[in-house]
N, C-alpha and C. Protein backbone atom coordinates (compact mmCIF):
# COMPACT_ATOMS: atom_id res chain seq x y z
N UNK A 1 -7.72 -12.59 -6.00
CA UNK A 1 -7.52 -12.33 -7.42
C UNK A 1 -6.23 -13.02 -7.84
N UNK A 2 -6.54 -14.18 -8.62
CA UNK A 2 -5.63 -14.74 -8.75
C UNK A 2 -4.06 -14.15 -9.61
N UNK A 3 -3.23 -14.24 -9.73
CA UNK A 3 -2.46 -13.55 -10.69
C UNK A 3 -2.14 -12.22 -10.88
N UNK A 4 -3.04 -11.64 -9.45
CA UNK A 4 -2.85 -9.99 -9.44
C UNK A 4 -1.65 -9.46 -8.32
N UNK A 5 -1.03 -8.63 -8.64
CA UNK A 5 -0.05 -7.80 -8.26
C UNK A 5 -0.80 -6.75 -6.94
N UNK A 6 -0.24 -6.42 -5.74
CA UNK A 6 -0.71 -5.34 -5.13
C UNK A 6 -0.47 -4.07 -5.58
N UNK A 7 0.26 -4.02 -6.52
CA UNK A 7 0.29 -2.79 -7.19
C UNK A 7 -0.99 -2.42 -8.17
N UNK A 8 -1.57 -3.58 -9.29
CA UNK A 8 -2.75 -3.78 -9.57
C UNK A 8 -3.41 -3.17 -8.77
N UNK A 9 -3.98 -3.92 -8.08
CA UNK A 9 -5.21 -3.78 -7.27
C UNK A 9 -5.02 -2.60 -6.69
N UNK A 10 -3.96 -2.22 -6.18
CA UNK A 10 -3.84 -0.98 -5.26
C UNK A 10 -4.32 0.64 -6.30
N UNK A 11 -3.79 0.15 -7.39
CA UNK A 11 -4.16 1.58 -8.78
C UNK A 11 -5.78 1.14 -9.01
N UNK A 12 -6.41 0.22 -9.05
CA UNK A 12 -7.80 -0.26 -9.67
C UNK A 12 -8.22 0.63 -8.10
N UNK A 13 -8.00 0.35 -6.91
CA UNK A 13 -8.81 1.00 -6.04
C UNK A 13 -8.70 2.52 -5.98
N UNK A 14 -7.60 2.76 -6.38
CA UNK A 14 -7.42 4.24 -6.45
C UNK A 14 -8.21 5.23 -7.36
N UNK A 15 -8.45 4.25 -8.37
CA UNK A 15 -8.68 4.36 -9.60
C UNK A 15 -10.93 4.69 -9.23
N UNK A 16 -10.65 3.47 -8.78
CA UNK A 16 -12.47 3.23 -8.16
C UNK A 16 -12.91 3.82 -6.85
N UNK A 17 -11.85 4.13 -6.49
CA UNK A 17 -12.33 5.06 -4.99
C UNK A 17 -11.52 6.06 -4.37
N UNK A 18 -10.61 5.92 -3.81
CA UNK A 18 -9.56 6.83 -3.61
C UNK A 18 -9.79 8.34 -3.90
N UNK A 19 -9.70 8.15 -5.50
CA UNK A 19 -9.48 9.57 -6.29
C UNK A 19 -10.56 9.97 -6.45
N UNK A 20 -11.58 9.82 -6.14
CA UNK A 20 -12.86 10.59 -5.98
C UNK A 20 -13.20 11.47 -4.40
N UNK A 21 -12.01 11.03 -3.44
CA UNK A 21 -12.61 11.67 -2.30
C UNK A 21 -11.59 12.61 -2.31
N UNK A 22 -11.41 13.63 -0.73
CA UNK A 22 -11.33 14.43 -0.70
C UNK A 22 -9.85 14.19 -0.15
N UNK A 23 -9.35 12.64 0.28
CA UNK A 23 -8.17 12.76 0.50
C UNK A 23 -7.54 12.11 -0.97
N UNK A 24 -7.79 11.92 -2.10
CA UNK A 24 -7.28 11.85 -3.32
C UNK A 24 -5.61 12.48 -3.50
N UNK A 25 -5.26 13.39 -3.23
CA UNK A 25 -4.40 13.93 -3.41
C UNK A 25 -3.04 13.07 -2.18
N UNK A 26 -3.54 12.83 -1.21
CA UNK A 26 -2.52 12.33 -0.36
C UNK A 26 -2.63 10.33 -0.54
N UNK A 27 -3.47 10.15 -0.77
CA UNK A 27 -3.80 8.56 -1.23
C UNK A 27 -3.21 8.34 -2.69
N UNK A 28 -3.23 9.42 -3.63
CA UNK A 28 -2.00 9.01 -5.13
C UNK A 28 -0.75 8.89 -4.45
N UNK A 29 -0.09 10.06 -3.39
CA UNK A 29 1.17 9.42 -3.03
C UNK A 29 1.40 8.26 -2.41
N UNK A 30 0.64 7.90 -1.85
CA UNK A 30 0.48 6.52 -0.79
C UNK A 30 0.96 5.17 -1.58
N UNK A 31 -0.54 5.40 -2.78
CA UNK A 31 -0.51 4.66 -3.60
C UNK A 31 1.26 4.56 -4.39
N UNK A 32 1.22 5.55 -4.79
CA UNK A 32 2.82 5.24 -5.62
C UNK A 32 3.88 4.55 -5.07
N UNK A 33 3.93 5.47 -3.55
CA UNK A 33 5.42 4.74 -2.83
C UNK A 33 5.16 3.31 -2.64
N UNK A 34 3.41 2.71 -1.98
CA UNK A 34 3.61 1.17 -2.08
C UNK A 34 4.07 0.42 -3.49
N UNK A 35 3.29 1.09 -4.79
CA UNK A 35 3.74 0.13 -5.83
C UNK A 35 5.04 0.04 -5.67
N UNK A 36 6.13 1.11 -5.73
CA UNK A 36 7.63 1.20 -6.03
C UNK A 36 7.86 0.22 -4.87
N UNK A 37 7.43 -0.17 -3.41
CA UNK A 37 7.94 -0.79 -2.67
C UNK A 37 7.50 -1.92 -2.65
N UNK A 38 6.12 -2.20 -2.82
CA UNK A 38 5.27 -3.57 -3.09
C UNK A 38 4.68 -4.20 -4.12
N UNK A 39 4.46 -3.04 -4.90
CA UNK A 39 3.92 -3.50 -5.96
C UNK A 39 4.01 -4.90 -7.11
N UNK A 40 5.30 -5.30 -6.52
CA UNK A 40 5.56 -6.59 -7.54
C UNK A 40 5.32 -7.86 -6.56
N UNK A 41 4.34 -7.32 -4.83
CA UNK A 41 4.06 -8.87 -4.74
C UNK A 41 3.18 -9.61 -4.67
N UNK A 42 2.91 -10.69 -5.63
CA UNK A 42 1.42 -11.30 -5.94
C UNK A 42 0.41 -11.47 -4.83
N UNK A 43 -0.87 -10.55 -5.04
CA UNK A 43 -1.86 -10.67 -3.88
C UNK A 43 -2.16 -12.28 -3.23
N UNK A 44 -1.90 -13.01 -4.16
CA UNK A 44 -3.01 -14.63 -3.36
C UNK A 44 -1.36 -14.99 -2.56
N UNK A 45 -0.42 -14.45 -2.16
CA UNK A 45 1.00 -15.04 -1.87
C UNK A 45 1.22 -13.88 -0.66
N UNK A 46 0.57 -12.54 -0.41
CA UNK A 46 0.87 -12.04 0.68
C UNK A 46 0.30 -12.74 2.20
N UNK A 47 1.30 -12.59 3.40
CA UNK A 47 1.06 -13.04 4.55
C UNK A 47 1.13 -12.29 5.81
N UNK A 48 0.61 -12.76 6.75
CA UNK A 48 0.88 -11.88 7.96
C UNK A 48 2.25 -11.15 8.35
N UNK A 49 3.02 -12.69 8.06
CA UNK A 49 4.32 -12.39 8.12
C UNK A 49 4.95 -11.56 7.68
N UNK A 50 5.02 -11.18 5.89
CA UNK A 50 5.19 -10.19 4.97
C UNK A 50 4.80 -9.17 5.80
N UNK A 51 3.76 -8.77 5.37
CA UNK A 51 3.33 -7.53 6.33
C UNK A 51 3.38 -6.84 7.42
N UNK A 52 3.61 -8.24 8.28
CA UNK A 52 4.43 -7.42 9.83
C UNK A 52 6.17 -6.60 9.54
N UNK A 53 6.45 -7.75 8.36
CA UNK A 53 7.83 -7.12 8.65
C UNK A 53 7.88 -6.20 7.76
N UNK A 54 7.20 -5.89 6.66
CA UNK A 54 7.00 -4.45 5.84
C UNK A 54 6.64 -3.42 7.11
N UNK A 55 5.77 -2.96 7.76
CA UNK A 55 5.75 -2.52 8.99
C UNK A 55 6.39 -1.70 9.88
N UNK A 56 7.15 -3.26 10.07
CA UNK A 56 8.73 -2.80 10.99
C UNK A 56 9.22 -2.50 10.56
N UNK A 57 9.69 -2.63 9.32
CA UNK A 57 10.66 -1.42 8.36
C UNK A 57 10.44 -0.39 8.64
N UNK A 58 9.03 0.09 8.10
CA UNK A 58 8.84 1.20 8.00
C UNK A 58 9.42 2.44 9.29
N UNK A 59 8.90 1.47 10.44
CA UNK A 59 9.03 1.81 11.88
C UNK A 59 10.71 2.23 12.00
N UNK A 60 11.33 0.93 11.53
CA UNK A 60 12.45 1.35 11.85
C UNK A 60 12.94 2.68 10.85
N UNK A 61 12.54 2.74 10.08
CA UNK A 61 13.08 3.99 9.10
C UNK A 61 12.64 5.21 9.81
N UNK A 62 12.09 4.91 10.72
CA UNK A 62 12.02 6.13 11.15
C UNK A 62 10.51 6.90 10.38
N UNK A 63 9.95 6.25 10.20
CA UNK A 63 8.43 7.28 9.35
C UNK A 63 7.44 7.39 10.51
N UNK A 64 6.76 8.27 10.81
CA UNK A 64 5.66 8.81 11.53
C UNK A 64 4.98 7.64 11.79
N UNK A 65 4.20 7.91 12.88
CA UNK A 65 3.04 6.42 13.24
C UNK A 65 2.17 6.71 12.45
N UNK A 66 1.48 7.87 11.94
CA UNK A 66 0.48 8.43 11.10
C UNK A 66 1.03 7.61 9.32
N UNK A 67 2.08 7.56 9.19
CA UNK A 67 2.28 7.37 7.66
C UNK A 67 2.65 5.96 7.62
N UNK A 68 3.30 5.87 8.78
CA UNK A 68 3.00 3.88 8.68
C UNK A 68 1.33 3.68 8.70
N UNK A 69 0.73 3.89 9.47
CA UNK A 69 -0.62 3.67 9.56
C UNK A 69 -1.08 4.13 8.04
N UNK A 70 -1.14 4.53 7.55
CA UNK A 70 -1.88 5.06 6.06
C UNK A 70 -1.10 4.24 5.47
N UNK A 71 -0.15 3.64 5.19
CA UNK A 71 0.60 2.74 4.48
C UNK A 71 0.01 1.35 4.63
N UNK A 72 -0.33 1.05 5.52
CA UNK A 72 -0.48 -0.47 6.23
C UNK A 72 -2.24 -0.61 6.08
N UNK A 73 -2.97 1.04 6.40
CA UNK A 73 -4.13 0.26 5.89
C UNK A 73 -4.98 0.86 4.62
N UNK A 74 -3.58 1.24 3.59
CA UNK A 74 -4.12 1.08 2.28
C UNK A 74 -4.10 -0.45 1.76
């Protein structure tokens, strides 16, 4: 999608799937903290690279393997 934001896309899926299931309630927070953290970076421009080291942040901050994992494969 050319010109789209992961924050975009990330609310359109939330929007189209997410919030209809039964984990809705823990996938709006998911959703929020990536926009505030990712949300401004253009989908056709993300890379492996990006993403590994979003990741390791996380890792290093110290967050659960469970909430990196829900982070990484929203």
């Amino acid at each position: 999608v050319t010109g789209a934001t992961l924050g975009q896309l990330l609310e359109r899926t939330y929007e189209g799937h997410w919030g209809r299931t039964r984990s809705a309630k823990v996938m709006r927070h998911v959703v929020d903290v990536l926009r505030r953290e990712t949300g401004h970076w253009p989908v056709d421009r993300i890379d492996y690279r990006q993403l590994r080291e979003y990741g390791e942040g996380l890792i290093r901050d110290g967050l659960a393997n469970a909430t990196v994992n829900r982070r990484m494969s929203a």
